[in-house]
C-alpha atoms as a PDB file:
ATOM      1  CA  UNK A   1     -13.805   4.720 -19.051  1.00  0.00           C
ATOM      2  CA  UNK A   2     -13.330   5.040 -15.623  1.00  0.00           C
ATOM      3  CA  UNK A   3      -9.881   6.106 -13.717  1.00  0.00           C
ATOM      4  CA  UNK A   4      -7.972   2.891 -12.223  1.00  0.00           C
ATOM      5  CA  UNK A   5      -9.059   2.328  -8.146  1.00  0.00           C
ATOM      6  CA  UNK A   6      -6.473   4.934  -6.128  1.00  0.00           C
ATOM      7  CA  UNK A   7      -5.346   5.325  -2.429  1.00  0.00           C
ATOM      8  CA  UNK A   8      -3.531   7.634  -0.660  1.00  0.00           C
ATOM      9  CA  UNK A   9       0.262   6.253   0.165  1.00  0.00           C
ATOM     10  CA  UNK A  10       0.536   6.131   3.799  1.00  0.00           C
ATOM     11  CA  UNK A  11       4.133   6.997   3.889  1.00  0.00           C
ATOM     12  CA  UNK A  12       4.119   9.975   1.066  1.00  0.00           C
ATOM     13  CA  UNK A  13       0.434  10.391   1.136  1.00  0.00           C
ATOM     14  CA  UNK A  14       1.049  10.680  -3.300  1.00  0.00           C
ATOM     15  CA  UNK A  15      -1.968   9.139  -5.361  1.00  0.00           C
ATOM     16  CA  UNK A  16      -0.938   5.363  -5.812  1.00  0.00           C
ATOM     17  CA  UNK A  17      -2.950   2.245  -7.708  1.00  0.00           C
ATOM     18  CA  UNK A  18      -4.898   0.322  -4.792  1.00  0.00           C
ATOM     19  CA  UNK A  19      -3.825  -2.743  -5.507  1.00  0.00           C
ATOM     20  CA  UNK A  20       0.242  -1.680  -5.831  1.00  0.00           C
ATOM     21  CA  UNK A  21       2.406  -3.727  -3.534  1.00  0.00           C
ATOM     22  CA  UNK A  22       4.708  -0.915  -3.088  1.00  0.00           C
ATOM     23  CA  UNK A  23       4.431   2.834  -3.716  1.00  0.00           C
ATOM     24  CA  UNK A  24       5.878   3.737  -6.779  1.00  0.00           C
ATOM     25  CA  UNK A  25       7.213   6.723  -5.759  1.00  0.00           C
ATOM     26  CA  UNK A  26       8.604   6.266  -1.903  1.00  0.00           C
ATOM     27  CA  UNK A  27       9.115   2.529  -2.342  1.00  0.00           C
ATOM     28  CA  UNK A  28       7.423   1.923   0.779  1.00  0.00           C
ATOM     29  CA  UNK A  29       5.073  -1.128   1.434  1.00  0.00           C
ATOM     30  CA  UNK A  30       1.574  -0.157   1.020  1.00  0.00           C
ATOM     31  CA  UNK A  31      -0.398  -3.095   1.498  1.00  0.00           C
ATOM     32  CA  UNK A  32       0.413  -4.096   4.947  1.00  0.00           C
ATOM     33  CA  UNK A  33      -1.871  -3.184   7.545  1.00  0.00           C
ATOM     34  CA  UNK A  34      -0.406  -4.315  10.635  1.00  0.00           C
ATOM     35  CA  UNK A  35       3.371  -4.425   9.882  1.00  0.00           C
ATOM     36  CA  UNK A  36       5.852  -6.042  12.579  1.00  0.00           C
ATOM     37  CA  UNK A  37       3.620  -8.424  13.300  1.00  0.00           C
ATOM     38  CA  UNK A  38       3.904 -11.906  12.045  1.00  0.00           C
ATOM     39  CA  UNK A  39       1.805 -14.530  11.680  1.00  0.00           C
ATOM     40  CA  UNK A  40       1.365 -17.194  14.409  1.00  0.00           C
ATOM     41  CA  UNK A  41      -0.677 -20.273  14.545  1.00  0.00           C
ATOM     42  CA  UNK A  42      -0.201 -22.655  17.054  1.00  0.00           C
END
């Protein structure tokens, strides 16, 4: 069996699942790379 993907949260830097919207622990997004910036297309 091998252990479920992890990443570091970049808010609380606490173990978190890869692929988790938000950190379970500090609630903050951590999927967002670039945040404050919206999409445009024009």
């Amino acid at each position: 069996q091998q252990p479920p993907p992890m990443k570091s949260c970049l808010s609380c830097h606490q173990q978190i699942h890869r692929n988790a919207p938000i950190c379970p622990l500090c609630k903050a997004k951590s999927r967002s790379r670039n945040p404050k910036k919206p999409k445009k297309k024009d």
